[in-house]
Protein backbone atom coordinates (compact mmCIF):
# COMPACT_ATOMS: atom_id res chain seq x y z
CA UNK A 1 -81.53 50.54 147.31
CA UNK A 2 -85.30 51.53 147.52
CA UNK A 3 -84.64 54.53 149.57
CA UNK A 4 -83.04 56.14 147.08
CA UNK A 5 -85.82 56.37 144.99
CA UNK A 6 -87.37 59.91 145.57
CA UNK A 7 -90.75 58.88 143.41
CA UNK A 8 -92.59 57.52 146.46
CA UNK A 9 -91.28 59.69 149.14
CA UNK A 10 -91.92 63.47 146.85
CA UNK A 11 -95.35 63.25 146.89
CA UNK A 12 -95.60 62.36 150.96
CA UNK A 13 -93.27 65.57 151.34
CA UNK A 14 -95.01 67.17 149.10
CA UNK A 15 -98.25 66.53 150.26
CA UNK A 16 -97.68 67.19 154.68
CA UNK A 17 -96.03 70.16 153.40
CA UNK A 18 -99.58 71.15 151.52
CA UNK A 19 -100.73 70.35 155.06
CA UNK A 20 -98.74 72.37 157.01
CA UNK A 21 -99.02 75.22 154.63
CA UNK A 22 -102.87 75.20 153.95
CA UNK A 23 -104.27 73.85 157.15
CA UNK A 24 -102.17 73.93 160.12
CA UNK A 25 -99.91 77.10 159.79
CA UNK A 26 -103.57 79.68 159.80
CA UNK A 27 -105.06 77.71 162.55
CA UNK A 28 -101.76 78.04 164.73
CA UNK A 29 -101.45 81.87 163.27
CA UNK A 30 -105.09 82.72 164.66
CA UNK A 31 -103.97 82.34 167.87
CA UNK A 32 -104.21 85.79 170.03
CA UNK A 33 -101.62 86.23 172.56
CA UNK A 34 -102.27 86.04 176.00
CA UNK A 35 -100.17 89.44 176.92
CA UNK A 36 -100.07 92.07 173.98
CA UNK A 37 -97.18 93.76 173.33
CA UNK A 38 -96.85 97.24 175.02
CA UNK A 39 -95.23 100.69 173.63
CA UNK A 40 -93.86 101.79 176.59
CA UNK A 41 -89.96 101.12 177.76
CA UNK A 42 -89.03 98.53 180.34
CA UNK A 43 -87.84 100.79 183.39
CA UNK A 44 -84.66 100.57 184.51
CA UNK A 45 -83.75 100.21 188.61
CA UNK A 46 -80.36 101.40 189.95
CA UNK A 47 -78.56 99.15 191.55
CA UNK A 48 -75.87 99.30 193.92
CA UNK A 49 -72.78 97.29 194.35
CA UNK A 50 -72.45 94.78 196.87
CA UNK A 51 -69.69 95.96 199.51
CA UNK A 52 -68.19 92.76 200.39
CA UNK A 53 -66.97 92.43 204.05
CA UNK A 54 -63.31 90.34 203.35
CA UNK A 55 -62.43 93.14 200.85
């Protein structure tokens, strides 16, 4: 059973994880968000219940 030989298949792991690592990962990482993150809190709303009219 071929596929059970890992000698061809390490270095193709190996080598797109090189890829991913070296090349790929800072490119994506560079990326600036579209909407920074802000400091202040999310405000809260009150809410009331709903009076329901069969109850």
């Amino acid at each position: 059973m071929p596929q059970l030989n890992p000698s061809p298949w390490f270095s193709v792991m190996l080598l797109s994880w090189l890829i991913l690592l070296l090349i790929i990962q800072p490119k994506l990482l560079s990326f600036t968000t579209t909407n920074q993150p802000s400091n202040t809190l999310p405000t809260t709303t009150k809410t009331t219940s709903w009076t329901w009219p069969w109850i």
